[in-house]
N, C-alpha and C. Protein backbone atom coordinates (compact mmCIF):
# COMPACT_ATOMS: atom_id res chain seq x y z
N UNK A 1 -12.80 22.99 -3.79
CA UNK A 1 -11.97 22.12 -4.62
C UNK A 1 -11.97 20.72 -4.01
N UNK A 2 -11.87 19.81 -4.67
CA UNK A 2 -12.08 17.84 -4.63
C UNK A 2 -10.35 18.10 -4.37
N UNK A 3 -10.24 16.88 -3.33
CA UNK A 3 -8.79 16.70 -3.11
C UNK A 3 -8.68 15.10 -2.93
N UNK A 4 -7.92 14.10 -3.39
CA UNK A 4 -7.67 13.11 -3.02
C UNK A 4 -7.17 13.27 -1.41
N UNK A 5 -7.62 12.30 -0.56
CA UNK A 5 -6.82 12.43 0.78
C UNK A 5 -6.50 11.01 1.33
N UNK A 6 -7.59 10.22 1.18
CA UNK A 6 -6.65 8.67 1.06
C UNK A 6 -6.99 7.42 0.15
N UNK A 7 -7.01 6.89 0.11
CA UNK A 7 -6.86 5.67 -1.03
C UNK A 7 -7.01 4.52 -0.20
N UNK A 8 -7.79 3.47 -0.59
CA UNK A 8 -8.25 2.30 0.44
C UNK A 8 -7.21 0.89 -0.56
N UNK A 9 -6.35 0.12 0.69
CA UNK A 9 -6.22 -1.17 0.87
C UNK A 9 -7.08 -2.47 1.64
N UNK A 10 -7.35 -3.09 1.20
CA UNK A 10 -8.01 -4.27 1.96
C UNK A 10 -7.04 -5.24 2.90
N UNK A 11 -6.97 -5.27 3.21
CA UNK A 11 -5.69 -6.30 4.49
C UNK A 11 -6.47 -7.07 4.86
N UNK A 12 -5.72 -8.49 5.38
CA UNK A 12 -6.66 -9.57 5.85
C UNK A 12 -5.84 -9.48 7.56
N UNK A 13 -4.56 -8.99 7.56
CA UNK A 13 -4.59 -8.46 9.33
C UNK A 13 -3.85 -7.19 9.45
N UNK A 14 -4.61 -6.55 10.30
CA UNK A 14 -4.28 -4.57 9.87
C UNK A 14 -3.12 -4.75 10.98
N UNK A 15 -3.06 -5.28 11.81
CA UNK A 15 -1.47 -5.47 12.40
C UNK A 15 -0.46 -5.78 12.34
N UNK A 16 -0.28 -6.28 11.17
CA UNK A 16 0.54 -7.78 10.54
C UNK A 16 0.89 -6.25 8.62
N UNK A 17 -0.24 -5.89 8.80
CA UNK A 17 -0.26 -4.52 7.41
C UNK A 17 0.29 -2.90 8.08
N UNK A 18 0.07 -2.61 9.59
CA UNK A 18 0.41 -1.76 10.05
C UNK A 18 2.13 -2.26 10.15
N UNK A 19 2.82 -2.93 10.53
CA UNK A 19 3.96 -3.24 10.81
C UNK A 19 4.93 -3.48 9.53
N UNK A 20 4.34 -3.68 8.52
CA UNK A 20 4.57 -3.82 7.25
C UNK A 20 5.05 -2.49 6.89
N UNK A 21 4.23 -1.64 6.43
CA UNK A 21 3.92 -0.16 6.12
C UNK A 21 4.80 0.76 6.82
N UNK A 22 4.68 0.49 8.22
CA UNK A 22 6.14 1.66 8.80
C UNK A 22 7.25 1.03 9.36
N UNK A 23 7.31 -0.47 9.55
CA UNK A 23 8.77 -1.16 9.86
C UNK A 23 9.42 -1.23 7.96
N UNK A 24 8.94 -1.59 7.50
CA UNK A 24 9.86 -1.64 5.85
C UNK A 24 9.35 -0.95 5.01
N UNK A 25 8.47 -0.11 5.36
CA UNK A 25 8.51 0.78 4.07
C UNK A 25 8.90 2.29 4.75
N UNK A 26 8.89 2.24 5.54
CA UNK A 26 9.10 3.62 6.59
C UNK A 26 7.71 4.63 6.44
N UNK A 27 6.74 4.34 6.27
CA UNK A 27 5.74 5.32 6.29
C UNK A 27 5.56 5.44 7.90
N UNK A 28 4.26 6.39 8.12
CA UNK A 28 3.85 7.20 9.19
C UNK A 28 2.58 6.59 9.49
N UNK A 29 2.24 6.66 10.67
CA UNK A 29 0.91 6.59 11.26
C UNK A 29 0.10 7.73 11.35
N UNK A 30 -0.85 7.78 9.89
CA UNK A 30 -1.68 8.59 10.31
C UNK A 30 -2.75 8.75 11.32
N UNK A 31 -3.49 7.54 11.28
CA UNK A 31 -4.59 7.22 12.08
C UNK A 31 -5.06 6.21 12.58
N UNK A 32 -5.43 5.41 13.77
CA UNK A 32 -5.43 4.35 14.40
C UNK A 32 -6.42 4.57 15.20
N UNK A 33 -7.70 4.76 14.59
CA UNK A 33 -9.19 4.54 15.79
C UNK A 33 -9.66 3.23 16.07
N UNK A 34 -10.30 3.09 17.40
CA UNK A 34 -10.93 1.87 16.86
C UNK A 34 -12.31 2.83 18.01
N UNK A 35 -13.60 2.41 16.65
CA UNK A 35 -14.81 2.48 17.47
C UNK A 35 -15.76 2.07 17.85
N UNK A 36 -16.00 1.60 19.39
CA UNK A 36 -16.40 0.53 19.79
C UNK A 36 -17.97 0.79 19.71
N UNK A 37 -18.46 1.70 19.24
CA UNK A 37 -20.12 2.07 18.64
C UNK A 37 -20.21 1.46 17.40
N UNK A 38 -19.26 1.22 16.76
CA UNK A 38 -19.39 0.33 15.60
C UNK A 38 -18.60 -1.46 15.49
N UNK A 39 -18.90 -1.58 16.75
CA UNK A 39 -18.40 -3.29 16.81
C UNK A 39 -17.28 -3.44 16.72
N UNK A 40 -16.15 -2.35 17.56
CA UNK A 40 -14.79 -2.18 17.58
C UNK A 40 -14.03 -1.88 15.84
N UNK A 41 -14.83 -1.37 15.28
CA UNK A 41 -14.45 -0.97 13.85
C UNK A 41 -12.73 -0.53 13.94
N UNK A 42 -11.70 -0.58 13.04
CA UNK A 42 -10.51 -0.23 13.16
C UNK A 42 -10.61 0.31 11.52
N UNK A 43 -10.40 2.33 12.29
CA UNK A 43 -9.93 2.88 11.18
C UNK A 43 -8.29 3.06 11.47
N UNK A 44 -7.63 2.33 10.53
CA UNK A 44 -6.00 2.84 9.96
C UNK A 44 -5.48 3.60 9.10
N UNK A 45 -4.80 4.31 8.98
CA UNK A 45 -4.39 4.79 7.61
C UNK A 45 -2.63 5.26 8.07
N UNK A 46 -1.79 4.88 6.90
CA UNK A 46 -0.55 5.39 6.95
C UNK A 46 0.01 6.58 5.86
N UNK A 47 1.07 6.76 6.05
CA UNK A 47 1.33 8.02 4.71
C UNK A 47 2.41 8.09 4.73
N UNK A 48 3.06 8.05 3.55
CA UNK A 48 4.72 8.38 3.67
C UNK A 48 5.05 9.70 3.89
N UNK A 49 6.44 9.73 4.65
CA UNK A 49 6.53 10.75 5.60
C UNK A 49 6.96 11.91 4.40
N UNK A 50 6.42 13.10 4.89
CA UNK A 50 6.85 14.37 3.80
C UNK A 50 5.64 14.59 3.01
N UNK A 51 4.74 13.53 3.57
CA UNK A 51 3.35 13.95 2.47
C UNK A 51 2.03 13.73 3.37
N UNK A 52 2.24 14.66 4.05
CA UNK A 52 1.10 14.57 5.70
C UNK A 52 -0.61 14.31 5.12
N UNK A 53 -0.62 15.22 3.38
CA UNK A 53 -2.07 15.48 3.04
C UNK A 53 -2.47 14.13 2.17
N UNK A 54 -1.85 12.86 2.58
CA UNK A 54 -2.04 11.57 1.66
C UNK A 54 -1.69 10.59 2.69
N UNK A 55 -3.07 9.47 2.32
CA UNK A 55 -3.03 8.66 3.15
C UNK A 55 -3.36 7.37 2.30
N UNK A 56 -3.22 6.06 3.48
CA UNK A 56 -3.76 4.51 3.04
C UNK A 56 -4.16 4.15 3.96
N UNK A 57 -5.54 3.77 3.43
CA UNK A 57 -6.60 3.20 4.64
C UNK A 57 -5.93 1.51 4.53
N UNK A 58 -5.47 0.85 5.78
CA UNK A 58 -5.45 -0.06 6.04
C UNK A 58 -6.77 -0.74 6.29
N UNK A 59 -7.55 -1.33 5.50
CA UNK A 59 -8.84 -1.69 5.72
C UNK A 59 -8.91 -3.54 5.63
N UNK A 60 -9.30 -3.81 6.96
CA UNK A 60 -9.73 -5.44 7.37
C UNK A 60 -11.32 -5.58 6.31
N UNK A 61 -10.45 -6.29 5.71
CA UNK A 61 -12.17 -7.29 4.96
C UNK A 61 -13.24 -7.37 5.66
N UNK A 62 -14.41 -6.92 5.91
CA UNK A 62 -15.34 -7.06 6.51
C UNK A 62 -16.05 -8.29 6.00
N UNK A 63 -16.73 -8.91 7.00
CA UNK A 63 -17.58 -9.84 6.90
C UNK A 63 -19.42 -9.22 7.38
N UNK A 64 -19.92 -9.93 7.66
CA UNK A 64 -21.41 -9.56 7.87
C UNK A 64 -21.39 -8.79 8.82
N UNK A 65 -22.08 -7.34 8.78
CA UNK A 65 -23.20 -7.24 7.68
C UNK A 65 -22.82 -6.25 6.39
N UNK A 66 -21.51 -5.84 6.14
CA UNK A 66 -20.93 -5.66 5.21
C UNK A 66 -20.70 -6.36 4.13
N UNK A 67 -20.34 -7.62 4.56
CA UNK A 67 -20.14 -8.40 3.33
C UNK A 67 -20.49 -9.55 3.78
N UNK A 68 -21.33 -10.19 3.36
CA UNK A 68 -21.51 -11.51 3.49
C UNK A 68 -20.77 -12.51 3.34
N UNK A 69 -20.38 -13.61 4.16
CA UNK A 69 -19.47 -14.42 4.14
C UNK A 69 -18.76 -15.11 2.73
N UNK A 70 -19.34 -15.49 2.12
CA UNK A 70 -18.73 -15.22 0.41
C UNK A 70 -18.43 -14.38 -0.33
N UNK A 71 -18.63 -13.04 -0.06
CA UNK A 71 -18.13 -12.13 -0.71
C UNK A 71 -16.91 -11.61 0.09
N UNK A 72 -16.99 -11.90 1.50
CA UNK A 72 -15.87 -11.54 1.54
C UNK A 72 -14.51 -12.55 1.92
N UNK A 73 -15.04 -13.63 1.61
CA UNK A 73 -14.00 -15.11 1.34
C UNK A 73 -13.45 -14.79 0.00
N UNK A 74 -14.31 -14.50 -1.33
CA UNK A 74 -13.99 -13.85 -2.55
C UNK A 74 -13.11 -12.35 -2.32
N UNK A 75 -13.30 -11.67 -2.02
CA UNK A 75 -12.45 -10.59 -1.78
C UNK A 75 -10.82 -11.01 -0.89
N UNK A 76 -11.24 -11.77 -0.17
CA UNK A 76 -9.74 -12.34 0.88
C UNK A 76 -9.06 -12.54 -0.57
N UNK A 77 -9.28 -13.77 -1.31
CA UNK A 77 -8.62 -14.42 -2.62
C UNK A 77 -8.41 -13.53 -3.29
N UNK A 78 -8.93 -12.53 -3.81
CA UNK A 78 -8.76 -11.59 -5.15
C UNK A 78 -7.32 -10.91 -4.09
N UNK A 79 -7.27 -10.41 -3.06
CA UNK A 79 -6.65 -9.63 -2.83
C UNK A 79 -4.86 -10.26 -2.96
N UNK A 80 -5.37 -11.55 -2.11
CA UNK A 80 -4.67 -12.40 -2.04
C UNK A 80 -3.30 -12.65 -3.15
N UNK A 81 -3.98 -12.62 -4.38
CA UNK A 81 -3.60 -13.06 -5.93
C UNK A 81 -3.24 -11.62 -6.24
N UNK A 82 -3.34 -10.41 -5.81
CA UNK A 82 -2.51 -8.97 -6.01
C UNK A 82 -3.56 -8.42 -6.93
N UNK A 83 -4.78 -8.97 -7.23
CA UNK A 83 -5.35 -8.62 -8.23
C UNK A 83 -6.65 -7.45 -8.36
N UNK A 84 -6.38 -7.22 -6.31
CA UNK A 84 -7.37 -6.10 -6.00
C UNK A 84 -6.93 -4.63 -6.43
N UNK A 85 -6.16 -4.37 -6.03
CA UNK A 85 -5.22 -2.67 -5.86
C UNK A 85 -3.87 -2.48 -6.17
N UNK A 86 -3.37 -1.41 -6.38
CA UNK A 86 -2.18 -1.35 -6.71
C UNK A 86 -1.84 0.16 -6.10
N UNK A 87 -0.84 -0.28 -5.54
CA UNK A 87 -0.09 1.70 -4.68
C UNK A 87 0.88 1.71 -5.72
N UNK A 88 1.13 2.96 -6.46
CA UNK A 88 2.04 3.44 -7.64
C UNK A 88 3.36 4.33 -6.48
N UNK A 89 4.47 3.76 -6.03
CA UNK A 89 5.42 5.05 -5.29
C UNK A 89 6.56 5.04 -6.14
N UNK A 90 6.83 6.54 -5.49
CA UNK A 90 7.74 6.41 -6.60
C UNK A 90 9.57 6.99 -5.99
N UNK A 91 10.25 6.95 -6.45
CA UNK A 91 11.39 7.20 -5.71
C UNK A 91 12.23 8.46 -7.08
N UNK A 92 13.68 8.78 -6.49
CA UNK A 92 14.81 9.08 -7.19
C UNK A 92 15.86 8.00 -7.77
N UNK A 93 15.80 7.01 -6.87
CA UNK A 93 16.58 6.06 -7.37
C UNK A 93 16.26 4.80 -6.85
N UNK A 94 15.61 4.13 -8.06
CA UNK A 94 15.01 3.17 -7.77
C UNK A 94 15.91 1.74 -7.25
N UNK A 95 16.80 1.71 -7.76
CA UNK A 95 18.06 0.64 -7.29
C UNK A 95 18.17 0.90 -5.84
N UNK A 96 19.11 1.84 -5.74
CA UNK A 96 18.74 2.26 -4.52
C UNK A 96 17.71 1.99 -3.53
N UNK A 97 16.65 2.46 -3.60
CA UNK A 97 15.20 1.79 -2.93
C UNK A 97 15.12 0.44 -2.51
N UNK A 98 15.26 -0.31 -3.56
CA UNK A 98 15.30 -1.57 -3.77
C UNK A 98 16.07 -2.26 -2.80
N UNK A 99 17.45 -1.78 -2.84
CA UNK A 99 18.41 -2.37 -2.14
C UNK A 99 18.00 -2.61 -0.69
N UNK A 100 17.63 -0.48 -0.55
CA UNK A 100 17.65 -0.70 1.28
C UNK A 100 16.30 -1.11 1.34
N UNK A 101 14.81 -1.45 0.86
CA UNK A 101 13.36 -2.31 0.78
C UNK A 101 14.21 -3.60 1.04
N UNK A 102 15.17 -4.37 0.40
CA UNK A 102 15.46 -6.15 0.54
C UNK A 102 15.75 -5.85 1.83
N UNK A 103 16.67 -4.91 1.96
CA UNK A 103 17.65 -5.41 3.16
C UNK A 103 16.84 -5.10 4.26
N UNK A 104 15.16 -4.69 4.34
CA UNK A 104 14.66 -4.75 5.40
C UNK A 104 13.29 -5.41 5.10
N UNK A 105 13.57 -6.37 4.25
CA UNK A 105 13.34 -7.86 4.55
C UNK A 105 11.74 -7.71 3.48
N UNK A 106 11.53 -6.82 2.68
CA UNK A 106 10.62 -6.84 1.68
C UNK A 106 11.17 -7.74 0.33
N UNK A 107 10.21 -8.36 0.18
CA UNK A 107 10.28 -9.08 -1.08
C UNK A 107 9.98 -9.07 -2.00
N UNK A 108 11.02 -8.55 -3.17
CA UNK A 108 10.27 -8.14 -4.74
C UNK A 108 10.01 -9.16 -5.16
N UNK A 109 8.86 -8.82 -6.42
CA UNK A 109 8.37 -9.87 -7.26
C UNK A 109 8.71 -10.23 -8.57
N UNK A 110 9.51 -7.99 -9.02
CA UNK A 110 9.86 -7.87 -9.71
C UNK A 110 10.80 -6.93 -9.70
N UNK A 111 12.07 -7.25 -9.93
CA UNK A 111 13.33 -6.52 -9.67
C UNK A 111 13.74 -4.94 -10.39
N UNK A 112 14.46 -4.26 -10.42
CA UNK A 112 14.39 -2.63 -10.63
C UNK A 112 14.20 -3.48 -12.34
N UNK A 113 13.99 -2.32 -13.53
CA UNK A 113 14.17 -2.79 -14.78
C UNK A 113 13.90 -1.56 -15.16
N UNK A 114 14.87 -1.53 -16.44
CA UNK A 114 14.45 -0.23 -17.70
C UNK A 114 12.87 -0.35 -18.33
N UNK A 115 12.34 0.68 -18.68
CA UNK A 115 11.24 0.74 -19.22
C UNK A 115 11.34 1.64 -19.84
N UNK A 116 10.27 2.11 -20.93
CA UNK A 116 10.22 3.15 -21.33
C UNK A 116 10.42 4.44 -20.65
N UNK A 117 9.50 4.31 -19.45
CA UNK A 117 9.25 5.68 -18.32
C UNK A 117 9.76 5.23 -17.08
N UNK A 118 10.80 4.74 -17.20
CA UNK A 118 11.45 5.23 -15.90
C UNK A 118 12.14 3.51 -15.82
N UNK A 119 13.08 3.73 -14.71
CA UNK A 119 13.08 2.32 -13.89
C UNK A 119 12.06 2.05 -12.84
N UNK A 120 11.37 0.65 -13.06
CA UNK A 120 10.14 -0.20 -12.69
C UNK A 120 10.71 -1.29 -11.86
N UNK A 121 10.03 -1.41 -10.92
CA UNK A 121 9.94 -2.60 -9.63
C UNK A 121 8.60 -3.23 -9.27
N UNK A 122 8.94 -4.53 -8.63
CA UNK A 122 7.45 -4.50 -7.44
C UNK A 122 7.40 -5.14 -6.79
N UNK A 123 6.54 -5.45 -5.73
CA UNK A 123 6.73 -6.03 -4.51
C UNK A 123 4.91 -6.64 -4.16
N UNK A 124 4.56 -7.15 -3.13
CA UNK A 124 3.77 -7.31 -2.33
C UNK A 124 3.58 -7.06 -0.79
N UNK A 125 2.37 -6.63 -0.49
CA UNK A 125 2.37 -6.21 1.05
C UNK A 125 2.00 -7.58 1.32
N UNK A 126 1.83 -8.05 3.09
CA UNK A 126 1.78 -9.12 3.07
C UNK A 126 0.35 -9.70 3.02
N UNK A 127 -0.93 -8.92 3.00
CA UNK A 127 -1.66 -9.16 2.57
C UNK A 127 -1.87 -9.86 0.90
N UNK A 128 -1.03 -9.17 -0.66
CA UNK A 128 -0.89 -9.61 -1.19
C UNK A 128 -1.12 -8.09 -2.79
N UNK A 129 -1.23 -7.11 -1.97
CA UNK A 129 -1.96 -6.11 -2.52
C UNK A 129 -0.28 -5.93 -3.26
N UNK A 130 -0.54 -5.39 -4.54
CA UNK A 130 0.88 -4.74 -5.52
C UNK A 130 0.85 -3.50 -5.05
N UNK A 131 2.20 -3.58 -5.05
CA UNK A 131 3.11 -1.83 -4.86
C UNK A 131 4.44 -2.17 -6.09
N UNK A 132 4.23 -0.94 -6.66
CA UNK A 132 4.92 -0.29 -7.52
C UNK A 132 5.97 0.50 -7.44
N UNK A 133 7.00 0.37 -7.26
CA UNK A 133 8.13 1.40 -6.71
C UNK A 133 8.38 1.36 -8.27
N UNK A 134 8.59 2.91 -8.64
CA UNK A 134 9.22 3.28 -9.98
C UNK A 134 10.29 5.15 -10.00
N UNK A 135 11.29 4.59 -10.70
CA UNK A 135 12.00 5.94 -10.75
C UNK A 135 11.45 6.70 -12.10
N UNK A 136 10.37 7.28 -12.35
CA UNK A 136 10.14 8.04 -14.04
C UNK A 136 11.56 8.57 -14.01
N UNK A 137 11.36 8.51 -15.36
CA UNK A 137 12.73 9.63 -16.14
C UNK A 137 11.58 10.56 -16.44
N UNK A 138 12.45 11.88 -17.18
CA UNK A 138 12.49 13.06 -17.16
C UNK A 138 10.80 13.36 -18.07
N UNK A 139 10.73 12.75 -18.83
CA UNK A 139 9.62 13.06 -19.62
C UNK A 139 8.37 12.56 -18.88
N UNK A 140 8.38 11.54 -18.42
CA UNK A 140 6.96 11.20 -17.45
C UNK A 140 7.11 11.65 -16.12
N UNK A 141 8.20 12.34 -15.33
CA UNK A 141 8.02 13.07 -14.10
C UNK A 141 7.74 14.02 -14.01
N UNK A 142 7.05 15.15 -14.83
CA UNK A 142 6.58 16.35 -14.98
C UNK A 142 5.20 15.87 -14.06
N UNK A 143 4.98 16.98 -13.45
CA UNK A 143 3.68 17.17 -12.56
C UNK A 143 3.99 15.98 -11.11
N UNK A 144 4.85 15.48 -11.09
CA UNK A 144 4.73 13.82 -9.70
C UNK A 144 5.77 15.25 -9.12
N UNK A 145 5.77 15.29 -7.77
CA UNK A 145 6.17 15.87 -6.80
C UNK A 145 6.82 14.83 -5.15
């Protein structure tokens, strides 16, 4: 069986995105290699706690020989502008969330709100990547665990 196990972010500093991720959002450190056979490569990944089998690759923009210096000056910007990725989380009470996310110093972009499916929020990591904090109501939370 195919299992999702992590999901890639681009960060422009994985230290500055690691401190982000488990000082205000409270996630976990899954993984923190760095391997110096690959030019001190830094694999990261975090996971919110209670969900050990799901992860986020904290991933630094590579430059050459991955990406060539314009593509990945173009990728810095796209990410930059929120327009790379998006993490969908989701809570019980999204007000709630919200409240204790400000009060540890995260900054929404877009405040709790009614929607059709649920109450909707959002924020930015400080790279620039969108996160989605949403409470579904009853009809679109079937199958989210």
């Amino acid at each position: 069986m195919i299992r999702i196990a992590s999901a890639q972010l681009w960060v422009h500093d994985q230290d500055e995105a690691l401190a982000f991720y488990t000082d205000k959002l409270g996630m976990e450190v899954r993984q923190d290699v760095t391997v110096a056979e690959m030019g001190n490569f830094r694999w990261l990944t975090v996971g919110p706690a209670g969900q050990p089998d799901i992860s986020i690759v904290l991933m630094r923009i590579p430059g050459p020989p991955v990406f060539d210096e314009e593509t990945a000056r173009m990728a810095a910007e796209v990410v930059s502008k929120g327009a790379s990725a998006t993490i969908f989380l989701t809570t019980d009470d999204c007000q709630k969330s919200y409240e204790e996310l400000t009060a540890r110093g995260v900054d929404f972009v877009e405040p709790p709100e009614d929607t059709p499916y649920g109450v909707d929020s959002g924020f930015r990591d400080p790279s620039g990547n969108n996160i989605r904090l949403t409470q579904l109501n009853e009809d679109f939370a079937v199958g989210v665990s």
